[in-house]
C-alpha atoms as a PDB file:
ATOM      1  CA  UNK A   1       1.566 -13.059 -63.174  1.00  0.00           C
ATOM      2  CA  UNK A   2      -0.618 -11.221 -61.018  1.00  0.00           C
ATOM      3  CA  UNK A   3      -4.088 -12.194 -59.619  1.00  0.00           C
ATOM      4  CA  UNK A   4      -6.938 -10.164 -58.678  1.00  0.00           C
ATOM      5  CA  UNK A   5      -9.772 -11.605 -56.349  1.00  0.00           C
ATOM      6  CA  UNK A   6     -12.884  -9.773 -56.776  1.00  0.00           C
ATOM      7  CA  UNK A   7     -15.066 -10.758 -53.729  1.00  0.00           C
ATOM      8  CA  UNK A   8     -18.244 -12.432 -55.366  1.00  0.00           C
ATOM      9  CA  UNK A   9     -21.271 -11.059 -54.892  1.00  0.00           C
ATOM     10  CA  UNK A  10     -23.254 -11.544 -51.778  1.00  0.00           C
ATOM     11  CA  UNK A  11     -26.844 -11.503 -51.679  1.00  0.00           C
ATOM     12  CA  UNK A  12     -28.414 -11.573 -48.154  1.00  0.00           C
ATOM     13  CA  UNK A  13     -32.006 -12.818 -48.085  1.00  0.00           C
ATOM     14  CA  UNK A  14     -34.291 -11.948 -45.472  1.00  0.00           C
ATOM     15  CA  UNK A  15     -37.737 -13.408 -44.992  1.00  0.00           C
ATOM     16  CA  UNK A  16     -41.031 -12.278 -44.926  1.00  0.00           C
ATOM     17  CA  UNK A  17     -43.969 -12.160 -42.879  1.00  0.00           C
ATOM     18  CA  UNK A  18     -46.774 -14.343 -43.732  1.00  0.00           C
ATOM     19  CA  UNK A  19     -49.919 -12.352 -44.176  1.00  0.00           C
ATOM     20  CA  UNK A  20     -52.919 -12.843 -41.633  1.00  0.00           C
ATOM     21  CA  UNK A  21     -55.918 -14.014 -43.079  1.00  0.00           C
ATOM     22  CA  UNK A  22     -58.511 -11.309 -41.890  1.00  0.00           C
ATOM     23  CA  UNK A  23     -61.255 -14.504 -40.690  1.00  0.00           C
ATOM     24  CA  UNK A  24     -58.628 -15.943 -39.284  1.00  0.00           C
ATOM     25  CA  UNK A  25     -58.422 -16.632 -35.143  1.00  0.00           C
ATOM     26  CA  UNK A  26     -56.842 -13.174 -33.219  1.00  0.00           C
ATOM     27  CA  UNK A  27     -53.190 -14.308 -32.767  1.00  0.00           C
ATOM     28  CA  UNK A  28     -52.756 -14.091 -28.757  1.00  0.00           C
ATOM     29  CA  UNK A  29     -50.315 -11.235 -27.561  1.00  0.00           C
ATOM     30  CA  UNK A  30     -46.658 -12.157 -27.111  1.00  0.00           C
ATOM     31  CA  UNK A  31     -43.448 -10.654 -25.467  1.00  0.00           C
ATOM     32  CA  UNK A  32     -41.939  -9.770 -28.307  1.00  0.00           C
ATOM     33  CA  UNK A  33     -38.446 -11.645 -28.123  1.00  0.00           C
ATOM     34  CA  UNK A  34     -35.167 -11.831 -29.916  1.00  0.00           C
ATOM     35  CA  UNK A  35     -35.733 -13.879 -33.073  1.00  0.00           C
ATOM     36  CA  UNK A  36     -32.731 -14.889 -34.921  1.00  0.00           C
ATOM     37  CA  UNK A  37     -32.629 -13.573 -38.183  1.00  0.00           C
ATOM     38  CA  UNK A  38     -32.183 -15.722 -40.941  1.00  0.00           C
ATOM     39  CA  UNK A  39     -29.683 -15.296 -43.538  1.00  0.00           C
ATOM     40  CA  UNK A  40     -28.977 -16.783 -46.949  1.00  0.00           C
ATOM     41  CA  UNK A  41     -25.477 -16.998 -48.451  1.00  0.00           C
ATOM     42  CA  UNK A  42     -24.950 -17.494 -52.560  1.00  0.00           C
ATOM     43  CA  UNK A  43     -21.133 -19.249 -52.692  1.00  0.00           C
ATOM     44  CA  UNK A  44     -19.039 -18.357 -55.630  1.00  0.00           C
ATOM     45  CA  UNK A  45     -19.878 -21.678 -56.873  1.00  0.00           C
ATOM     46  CA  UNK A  46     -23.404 -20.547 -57.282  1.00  0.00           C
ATOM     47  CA  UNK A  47     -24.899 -22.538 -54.446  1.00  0.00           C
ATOM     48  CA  UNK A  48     -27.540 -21.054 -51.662  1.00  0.00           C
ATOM     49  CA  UNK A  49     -26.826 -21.376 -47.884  1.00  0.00           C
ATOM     50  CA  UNK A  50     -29.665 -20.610 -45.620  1.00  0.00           C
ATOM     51  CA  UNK A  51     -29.595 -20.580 -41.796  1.00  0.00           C
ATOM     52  CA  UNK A  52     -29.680 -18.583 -38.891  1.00  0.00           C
ATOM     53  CA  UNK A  53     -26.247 -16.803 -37.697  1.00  0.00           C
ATOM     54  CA  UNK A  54     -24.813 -18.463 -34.958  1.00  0.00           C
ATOM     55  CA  UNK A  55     -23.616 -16.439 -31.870  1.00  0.00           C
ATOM     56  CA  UNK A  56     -20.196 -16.681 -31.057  1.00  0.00           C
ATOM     57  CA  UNK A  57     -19.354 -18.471 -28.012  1.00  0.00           C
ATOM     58  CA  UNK A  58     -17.721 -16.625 -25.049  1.00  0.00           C
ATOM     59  CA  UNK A  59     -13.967 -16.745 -25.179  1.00  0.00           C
ATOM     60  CA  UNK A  60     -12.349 -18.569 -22.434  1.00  0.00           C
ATOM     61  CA  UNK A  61     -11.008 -15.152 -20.921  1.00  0.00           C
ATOM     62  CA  UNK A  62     -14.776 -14.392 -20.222  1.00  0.00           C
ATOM     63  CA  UNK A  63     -14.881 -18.343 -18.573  1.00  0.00           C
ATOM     64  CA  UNK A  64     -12.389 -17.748 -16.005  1.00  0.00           C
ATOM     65  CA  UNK A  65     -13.635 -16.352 -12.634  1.00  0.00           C
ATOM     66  CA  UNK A  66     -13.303 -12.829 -11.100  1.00  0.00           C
ATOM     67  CA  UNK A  67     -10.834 -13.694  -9.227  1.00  0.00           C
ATOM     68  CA  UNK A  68      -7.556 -16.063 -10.672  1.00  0.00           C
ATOM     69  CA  UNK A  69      -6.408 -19.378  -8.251  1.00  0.00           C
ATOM     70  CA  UNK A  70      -3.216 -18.058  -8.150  1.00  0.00           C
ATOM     71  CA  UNK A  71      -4.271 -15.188  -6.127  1.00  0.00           C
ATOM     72  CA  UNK A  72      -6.538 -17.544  -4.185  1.00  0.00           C
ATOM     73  CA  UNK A  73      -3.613 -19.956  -3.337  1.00  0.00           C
ATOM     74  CA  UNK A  74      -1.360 -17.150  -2.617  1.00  0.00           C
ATOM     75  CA  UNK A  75      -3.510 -15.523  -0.206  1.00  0.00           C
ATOM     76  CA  UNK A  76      -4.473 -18.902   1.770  1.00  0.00           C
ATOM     77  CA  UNK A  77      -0.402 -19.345   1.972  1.00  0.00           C
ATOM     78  CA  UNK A  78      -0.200 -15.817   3.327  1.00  0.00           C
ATOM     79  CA  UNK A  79      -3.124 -16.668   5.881  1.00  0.00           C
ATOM     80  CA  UNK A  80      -1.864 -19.642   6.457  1.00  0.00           C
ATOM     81  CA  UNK A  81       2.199 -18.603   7.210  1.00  0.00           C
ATOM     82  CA  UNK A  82       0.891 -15.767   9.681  1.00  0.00           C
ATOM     83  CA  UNK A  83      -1.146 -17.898  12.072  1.00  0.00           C
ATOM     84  CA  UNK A  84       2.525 -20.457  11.778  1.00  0.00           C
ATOM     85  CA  UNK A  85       3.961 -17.551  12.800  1.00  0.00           C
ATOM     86  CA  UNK A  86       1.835 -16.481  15.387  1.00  0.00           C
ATOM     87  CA  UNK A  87       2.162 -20.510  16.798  1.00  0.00           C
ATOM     88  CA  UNK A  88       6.243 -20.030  16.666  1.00  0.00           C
ATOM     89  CA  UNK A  89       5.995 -16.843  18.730  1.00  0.00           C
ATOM     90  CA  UNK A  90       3.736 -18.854  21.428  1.00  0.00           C
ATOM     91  CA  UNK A  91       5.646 -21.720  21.124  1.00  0.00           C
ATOM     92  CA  UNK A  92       9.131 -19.934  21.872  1.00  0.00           C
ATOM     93  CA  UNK A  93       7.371 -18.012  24.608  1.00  0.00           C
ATOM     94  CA  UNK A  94       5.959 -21.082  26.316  1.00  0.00           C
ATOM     95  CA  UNK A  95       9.955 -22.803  26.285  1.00  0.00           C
ATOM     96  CA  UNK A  96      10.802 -19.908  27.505  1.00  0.00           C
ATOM     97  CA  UNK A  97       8.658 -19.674  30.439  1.00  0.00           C
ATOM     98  CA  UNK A  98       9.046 -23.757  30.939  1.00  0.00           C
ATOM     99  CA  UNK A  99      12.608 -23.126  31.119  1.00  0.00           C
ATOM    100  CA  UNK A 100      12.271 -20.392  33.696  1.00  0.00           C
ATOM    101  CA  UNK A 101      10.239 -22.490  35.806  1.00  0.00           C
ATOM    102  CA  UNK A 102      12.861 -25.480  35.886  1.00  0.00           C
ATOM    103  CA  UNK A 103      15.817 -23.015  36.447  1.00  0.00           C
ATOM    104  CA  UNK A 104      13.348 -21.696  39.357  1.00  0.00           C
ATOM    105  CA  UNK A 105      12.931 -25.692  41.085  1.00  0.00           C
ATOM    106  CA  UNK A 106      16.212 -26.616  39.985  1.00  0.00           C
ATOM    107  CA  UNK A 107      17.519 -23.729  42.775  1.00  0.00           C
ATOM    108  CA  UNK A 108      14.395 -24.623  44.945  1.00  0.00           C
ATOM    109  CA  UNK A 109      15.485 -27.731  45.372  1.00  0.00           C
ATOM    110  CA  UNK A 110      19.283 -26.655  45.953  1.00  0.00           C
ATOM    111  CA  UNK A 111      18.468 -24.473  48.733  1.00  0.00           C
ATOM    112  CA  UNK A 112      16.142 -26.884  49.900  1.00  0.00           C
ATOM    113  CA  UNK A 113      18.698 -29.742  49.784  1.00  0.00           C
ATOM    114  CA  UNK A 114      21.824 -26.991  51.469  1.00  0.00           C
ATOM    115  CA  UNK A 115      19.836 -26.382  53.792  1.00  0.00           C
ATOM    116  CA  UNK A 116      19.190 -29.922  54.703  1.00  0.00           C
ATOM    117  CA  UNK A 117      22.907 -30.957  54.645  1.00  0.00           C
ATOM    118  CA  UNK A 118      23.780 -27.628  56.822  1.00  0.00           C
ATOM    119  CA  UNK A 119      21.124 -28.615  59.350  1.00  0.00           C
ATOM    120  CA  UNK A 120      22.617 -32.017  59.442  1.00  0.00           C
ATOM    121  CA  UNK A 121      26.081 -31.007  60.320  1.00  0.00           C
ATOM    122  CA  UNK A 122      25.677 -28.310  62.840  1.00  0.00           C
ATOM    123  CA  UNK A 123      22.421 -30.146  64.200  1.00  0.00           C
ATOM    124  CA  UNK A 124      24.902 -32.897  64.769  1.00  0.00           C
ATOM    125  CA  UNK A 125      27.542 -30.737  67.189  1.00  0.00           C
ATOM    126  CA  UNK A 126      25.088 -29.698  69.278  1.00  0.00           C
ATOM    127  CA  UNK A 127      23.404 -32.682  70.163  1.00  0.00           C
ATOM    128  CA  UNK A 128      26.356 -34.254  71.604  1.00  0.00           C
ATOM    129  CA  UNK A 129      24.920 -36.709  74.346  1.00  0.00           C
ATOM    130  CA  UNK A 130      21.520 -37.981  72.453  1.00  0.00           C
ATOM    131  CA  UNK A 131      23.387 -40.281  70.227  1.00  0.00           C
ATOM    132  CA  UNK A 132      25.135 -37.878  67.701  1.00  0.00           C
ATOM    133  CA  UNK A 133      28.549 -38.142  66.604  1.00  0.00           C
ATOM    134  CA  UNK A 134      30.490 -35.862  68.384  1.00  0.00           C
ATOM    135  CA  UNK A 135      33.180 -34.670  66.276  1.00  0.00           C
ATOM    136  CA  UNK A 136      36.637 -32.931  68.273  1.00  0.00           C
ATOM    137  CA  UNK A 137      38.808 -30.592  66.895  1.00  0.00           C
ATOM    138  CA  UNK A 138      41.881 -29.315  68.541  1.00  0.00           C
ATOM    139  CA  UNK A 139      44.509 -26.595  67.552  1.00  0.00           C
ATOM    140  CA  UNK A 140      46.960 -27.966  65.536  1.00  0.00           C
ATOM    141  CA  UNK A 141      50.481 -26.055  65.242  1.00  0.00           C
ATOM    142  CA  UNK A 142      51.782 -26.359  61.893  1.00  0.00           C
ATOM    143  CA  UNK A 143      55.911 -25.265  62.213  1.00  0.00           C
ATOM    144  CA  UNK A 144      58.101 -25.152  59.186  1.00  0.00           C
ATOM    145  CA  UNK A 145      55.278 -27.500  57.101  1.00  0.00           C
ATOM    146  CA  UNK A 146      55.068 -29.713  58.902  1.00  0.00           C
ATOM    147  CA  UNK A 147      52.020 -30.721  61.255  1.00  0.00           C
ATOM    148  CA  UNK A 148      51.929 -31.677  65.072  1.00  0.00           C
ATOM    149  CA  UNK A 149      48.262 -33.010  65.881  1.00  0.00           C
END
């Protein structure tokens, strides 16, 4: 069994302009503007649709801005990793140079203190009658290990 459709017959009506009477008031000029056109429809069933055409609405594609938020959030992460970056490489370089300048006291302050102690012994030796300790050392033989003081 095999069925044809013949499309039904569409009749597209499109109206008229009203005719001015000539006593009538001048009709003031216009910018002439896009009118909709007007359009009526017979259905199969025999009944008349009349009404203007619609215009489609803009897809969503045309919705979307230029540019996608992907591409925005990727590029603020890419802007936002270099200047971590660029704090890291400060960061190291300021531990560096912190560490520098402790290793730097730390031997200040061993010289310093050598010093102190050296001064303290041999300041000691010569000094012998203003209240130092005076400190005497005499030869000492050592024969076949064992010492004589």
């Amino acid at each position: 069994m095999t069925h044809t459709h013949r499309p039904a017959a569409l009749e597209v009506h499109h109206p008229q302009p009203l005719a001015v009477h000539p006593t009538a008031a001048p009709l003031a000029p216009a910018q002439p503007g896009p009118t909709p056109a007007v359009q009526s429809i017979v259905l199969p069933d025999g009944r008349v649709v009349t009404g203007y055409t619609l215009t489609p609405a803009p897809a969503p594609a045309d919705a979307r801005p230029a540019v996608s938020r992907t591409a925005v959030n990727v590029a603020l992460g890419g802007v936002g990793f270099a200047a971590v970056c660029g704090g890291l490489v400060l960061l190291t370089t300021f531990i560096a140079a912190l560490t520098a300048f402790i290793t730097q006291l730390i031997t200040l302050a061993a010289v310093i203190f050598g010093g102190w102690i050296a001064v303290q012994i041999l300041g000691s030796t010569r000094h012998t009658g203003e209240g130092g300790t005076t400190v005497n050392i005499r030869k000492a033989v050592i024969k076949r290990s064992h010492f004589h003081g």
